[in-house]
Protein backbone atom coordinates (compact mmCIF):
# COMPACT_ATOMS: atom_id res chain seq x y z
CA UNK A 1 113.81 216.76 68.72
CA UNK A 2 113.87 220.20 67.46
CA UNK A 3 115.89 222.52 69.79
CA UNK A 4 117.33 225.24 67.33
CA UNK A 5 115.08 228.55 68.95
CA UNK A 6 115.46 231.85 67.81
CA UNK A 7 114.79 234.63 70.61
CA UNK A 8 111.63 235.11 70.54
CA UNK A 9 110.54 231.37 70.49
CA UNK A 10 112.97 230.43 73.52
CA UNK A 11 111.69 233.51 75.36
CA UNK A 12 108.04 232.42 74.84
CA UNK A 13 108.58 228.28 75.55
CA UNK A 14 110.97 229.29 78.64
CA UNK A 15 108.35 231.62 80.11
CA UNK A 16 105.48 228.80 79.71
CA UNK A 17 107.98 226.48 81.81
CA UNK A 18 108.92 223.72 78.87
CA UNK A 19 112.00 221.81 79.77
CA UNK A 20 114.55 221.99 76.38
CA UNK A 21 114.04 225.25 76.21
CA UNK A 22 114.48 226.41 79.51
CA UNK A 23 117.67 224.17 79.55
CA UNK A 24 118.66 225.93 76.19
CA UNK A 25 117.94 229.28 77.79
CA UNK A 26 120.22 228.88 80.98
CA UNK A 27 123.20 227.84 78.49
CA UNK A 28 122.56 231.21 77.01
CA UNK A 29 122.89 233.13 79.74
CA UNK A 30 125.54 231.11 81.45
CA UNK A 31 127.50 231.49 77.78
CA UNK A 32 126.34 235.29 77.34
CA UNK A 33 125.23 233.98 74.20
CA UNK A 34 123.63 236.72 71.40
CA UNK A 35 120.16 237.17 72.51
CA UNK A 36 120.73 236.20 76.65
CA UNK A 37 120.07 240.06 77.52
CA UNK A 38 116.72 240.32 75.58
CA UNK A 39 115.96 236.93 77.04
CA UNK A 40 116.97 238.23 80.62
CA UNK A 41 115.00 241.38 80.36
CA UNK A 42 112.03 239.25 79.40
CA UNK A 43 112.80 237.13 82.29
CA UNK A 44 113.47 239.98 84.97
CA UNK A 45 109.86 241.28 84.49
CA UNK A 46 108.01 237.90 85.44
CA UNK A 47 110.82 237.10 87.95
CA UNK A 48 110.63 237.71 91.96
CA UNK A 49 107.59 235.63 93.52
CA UNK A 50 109.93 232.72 93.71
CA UNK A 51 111.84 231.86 97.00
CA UNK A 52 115.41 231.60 97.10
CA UNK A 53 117.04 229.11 99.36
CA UNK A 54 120.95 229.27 99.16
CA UNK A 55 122.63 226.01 100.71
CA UNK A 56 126.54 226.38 101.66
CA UNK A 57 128.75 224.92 103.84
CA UNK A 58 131.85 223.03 103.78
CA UNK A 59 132.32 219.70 101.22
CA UNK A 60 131.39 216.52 103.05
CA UNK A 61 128.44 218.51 104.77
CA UNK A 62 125.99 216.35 103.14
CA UNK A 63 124.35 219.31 101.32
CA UNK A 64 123.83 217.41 97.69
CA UNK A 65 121.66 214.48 100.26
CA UNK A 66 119.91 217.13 101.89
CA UNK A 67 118.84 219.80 99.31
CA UNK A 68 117.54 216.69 97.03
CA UNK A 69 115.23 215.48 100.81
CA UNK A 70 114.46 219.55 100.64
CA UNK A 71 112.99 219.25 97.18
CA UNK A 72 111.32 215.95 97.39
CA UNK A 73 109.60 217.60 101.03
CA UNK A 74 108.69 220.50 99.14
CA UNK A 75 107.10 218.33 96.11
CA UNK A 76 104.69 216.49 99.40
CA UNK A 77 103.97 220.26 100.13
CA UNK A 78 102.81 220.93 96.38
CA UNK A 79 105.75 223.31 95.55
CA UNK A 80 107.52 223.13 92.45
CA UNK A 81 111.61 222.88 92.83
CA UNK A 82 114.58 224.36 90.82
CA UNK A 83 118.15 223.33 92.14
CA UNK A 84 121.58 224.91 90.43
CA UNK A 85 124.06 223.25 91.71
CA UNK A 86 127.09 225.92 91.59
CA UNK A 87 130.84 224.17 91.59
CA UNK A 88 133.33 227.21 91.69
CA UNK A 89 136.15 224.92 91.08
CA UNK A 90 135.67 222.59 88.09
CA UNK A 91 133.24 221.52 85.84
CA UNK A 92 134.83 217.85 86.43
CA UNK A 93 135.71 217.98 90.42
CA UNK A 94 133.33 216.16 91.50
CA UNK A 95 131.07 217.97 94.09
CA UNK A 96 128.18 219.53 92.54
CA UNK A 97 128.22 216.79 89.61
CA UNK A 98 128.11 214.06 92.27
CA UNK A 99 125.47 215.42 94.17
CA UNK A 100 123.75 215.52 90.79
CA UNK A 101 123.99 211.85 90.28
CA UNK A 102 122.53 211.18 93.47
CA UNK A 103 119.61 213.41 92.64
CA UNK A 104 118.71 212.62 89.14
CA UNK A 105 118.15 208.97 90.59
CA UNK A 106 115.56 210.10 93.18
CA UNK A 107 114.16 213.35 91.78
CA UNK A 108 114.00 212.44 87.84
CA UNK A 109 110.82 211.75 86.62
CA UNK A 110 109.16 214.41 88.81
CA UNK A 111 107.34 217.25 86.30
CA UNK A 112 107.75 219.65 89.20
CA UNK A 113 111.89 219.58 89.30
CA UNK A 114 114.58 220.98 87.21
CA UNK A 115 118.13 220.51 88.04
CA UNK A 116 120.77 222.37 86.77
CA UNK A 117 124.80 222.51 87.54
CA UNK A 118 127.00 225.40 87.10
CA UNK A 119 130.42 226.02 87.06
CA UNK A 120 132.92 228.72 86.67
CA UNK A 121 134.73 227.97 83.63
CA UNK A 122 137.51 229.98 85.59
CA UNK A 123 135.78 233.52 86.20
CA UNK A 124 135.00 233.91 90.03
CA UNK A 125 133.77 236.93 89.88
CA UNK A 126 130.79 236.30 87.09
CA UNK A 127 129.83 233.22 89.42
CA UNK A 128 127.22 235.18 91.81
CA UNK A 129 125.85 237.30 88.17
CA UNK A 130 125.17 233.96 86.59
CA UNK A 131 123.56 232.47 89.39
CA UNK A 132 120.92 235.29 89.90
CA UNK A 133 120.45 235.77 86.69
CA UNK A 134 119.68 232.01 85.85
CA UNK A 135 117.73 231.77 89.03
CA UNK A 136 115.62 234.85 87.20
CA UNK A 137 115.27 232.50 84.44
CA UNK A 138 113.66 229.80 86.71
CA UNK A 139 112.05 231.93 88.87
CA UNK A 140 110.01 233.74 85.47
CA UNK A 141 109.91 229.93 84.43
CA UNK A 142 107.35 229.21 87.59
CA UNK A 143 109.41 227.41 89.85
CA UNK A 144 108.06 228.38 93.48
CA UNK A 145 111.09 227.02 95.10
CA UNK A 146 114.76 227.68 94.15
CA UNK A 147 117.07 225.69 95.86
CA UNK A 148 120.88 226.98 95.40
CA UNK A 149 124.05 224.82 96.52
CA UNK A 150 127.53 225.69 96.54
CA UNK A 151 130.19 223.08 97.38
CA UNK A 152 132.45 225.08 99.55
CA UNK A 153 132.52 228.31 101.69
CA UNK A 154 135.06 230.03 99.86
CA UNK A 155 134.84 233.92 98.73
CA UNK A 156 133.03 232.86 95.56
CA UNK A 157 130.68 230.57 97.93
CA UNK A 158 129.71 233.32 99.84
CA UNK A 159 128.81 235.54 96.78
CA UNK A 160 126.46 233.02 95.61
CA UNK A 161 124.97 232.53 98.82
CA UNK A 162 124.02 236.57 98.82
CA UNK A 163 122.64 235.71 95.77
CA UNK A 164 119.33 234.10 98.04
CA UNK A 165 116.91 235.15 100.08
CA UNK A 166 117.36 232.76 102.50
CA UNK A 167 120.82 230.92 103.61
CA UNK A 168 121.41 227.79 105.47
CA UNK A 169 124.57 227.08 106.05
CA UNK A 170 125.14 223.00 106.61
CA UNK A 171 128.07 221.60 109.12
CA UNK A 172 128.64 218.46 110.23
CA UNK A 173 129.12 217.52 113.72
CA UNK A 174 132.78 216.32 114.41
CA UNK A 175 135.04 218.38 112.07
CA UNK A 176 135.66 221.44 114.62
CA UNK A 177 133.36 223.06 112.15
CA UNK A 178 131.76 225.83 114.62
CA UNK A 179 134.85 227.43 114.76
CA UNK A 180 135.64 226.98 111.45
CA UNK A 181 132.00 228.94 110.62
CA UNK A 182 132.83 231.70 113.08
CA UNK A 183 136.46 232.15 111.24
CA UNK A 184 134.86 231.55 107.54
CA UNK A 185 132.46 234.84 108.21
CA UNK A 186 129.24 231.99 108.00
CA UNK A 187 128.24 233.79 110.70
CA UNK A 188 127.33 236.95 108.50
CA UNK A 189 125.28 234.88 105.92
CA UNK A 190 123.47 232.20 107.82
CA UNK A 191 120.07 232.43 108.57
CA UNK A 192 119.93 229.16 109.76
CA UNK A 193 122.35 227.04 110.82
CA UNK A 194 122.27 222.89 109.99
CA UNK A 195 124.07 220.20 111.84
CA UNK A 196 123.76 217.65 109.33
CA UNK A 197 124.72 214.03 110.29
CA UNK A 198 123.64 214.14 113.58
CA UNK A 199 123.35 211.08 114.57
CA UNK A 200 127.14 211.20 114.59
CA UNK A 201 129.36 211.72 118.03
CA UNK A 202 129.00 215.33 118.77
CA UNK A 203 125.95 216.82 117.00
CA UNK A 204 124.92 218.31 120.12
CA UNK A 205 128.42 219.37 121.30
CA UNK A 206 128.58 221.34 118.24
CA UNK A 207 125.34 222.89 118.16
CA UNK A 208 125.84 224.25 121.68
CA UNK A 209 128.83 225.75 120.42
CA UNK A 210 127.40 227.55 117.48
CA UNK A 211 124.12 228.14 119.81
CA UNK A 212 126.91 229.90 122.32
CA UNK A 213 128.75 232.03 119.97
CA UNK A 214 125.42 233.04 118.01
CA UNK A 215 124.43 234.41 121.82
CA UNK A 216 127.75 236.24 121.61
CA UNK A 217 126.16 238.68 118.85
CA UNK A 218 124.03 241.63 118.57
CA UNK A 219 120.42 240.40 119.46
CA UNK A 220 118.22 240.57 116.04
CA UNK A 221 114.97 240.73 115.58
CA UNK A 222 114.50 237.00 113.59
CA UNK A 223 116.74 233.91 116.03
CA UNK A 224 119.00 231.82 114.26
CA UNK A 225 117.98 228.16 114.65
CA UNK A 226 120.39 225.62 114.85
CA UNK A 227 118.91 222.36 113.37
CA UNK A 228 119.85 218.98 113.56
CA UNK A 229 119.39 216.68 110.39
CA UNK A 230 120.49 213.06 109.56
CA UNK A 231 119.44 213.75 105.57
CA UNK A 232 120.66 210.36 104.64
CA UNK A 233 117.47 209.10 106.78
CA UNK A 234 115.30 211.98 106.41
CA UNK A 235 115.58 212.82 109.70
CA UNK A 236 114.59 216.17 110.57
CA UNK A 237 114.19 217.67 106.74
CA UNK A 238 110.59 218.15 107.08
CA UNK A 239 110.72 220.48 110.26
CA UNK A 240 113.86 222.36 108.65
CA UNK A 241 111.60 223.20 105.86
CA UNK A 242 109.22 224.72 108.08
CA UNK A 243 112.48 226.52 109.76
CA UNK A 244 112.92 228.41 105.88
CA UNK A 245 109.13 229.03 105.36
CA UNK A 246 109.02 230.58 109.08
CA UNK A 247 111.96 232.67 108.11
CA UNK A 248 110.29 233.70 104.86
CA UNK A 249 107.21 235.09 106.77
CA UNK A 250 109.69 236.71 108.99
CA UNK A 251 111.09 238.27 105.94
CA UNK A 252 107.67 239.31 104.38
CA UNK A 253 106.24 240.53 108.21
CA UNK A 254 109.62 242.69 108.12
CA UNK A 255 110.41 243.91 105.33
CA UNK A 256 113.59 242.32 105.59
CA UNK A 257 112.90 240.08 101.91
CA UNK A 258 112.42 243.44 100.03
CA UNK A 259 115.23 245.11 101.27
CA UNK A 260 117.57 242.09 100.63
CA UNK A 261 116.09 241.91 97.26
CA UNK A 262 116.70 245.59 96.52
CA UNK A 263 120.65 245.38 97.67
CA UNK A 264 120.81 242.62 95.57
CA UNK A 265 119.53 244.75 92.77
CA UNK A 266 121.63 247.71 93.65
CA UNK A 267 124.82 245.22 93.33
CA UNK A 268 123.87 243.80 90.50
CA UNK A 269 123.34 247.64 88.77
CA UNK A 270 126.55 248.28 90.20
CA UNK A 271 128.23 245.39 88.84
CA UNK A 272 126.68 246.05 85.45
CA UNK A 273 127.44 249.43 85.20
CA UNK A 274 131.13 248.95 86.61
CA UNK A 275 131.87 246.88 83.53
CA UNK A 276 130.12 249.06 81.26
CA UNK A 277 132.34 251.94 82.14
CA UNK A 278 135.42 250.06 82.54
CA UNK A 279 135.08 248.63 78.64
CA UNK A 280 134.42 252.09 77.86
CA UNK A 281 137.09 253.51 79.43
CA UNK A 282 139.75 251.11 78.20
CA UNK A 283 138.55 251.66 74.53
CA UNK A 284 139.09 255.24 75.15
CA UNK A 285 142.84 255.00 76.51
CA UNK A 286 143.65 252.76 74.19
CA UNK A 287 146.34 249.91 74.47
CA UNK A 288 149.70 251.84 73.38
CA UNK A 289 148.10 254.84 75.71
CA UNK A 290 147.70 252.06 78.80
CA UNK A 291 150.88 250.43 78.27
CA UNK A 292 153.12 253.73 78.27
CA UNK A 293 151.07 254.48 81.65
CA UNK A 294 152.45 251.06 82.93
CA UNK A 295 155.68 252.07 81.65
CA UNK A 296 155.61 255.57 83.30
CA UNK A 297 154.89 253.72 86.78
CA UNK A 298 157.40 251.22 86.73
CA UNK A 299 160.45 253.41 86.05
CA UNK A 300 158.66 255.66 88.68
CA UNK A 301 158.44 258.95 86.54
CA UNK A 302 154.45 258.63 87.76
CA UNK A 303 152.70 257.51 91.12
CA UNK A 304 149.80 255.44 90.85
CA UNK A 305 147.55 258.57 91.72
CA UNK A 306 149.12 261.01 88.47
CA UNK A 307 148.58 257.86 86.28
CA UNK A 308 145.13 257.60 87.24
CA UNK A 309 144.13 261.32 86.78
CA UNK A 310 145.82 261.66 83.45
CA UNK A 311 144.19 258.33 82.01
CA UNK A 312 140.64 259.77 83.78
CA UNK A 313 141.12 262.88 81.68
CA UNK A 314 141.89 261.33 78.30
């Protein structure tokens, strides 16, 4: 099989929606591999008419059972799916590479699915840039649905999950994890909430707990649902999908999906241009320059605040 590309060639076969190179392509960008910016830029323009579901919550939730019943529901609607499967701990720990075993059992085969893992490789922070810009990739690929999970509901987890349109955030009943998603700030990010394994002691107990402290908040215009699933059995996966495309027409109706879309843009500028500037900036100072700065600080013959001005002037 012949899958040495050059730019243009992986640009072209990635933007008609053929497998090995779209594969190829996401290594690119997740490697920030020579050409991934002129294959990003190509990407960008054909990118946005997908919709972005993110999928968090804490590990045991369920999620990798239930996003793979969300993509085989969508497939019976006549969707295509894309599912990155983001591990911000290890390429080898387990969660998102699990999940992925599960899948590729039920969803290979299908012409209309693409599954891809992620990890960090040990930068948090690039995480959420990686994610939304290979979800660009897919999304200029064709996929109509892009389904992104994250194994846990750290800092980084959160990130990603900013990085959709949509959020569900996926609990299961008897872990005291309400209060856990009030303390995590879940609350923020979810747009709906899932009890998964509900046919567990306590599903309802804990969705009258998350139903209570969801009343505790400012009233907004689009009502959080709390929805029960047992995804091992199917149970209720078909009516949560209809819970996301109801919140996507709330989004559309609103204005709210634009608006997300453009803070995500405006972070994402931000981000870029951050690191541009920074690079540019420590090029200019120098290392001896930065060093006798450090120096200057620690034997307290600067403040923090002189150090900064004099390196801002150089």
């Amino acid at each position: 099989m012949h899958t040495s590309f050059d730019t243009p060639e992986l640009i072209r076969r990635t933007l008609a929606g053929e497998r090995v190179p779209l594969a190829r392509a996401i290594s690119w960008v997740e490697n920030e591999a020579p050409g991934s910016v002129e294959l990003l830029d190509a990407c960008f323009e054909k990118s946005g008419r997908a919709f972005r579901l993110g999928i968090t919550g804490p590990p045991g939730a369920g999620k990798s059972t239930l996003v793979t019943r969300l993509a085989q529901e969508y497939r019976r609607r006549g969707e295509t799916v894309a599912i990155v499967a983001v591990d911000p701990t290890s390429p080898f720990s387990g969660g998102a590479l699990l999940g992925d075993r599960v899948r590729m059992t039920e969803l290979s085969g299908d012409p209309g699915v693409f599954i891809r893992s992620m990890a960090t490789r040990g930068s948090m922070g690039g995480l959420a840039v990686h994610t939304a810009q290979v979800c660009d990739v897919l999304d200029a690929a064709g996929f109509q649905r892009i389904l992104i999970e994250t194994v846990g509901v750290g800092q980084s987890e959160l990130e990603v999950a900013q990085t959709a349109d949509s959020t569900a955030v996926v609990l299961v009943p008897e872990s005291g994890d309400a209060v856990q998603a009030m303390k995590a700030g879940l609350m923020e990010i979810a747009d709906v909430f899932v009890i998964n394994k509900a046919d567990r002691e306590g599903a309802e107990r804990a969705s009258f707990a998350i139903r209570s402290a969801l009343e505790l908040r400012a009233h907004t215009a689009w009502k959080i649902p709390v929805h029960l699933t047992i995804a091992s059995q199917n149970g209720g996966v078909s009516e949560l999908v209809d819970r996301f495309e109801e919140h996507l027409v709330f989004l559309r109706e609103t204005g709210t999906l634009e608006e997300r879309r453009r803070a995500r843009l405006e972070q994402r500028l931000q981000d870029l241009l951050q690191a541009r500037l920074w690079n540019a900036f420590r090029e200019r100072v120098g290392d001896e320059r930065w060093r006798e700065a450090l120096a200057e600080l620690a034997q307290r013959r600067r403040t923090p605040h002189q150090a900064a001005e004099l390196l801002a002037g150089l």
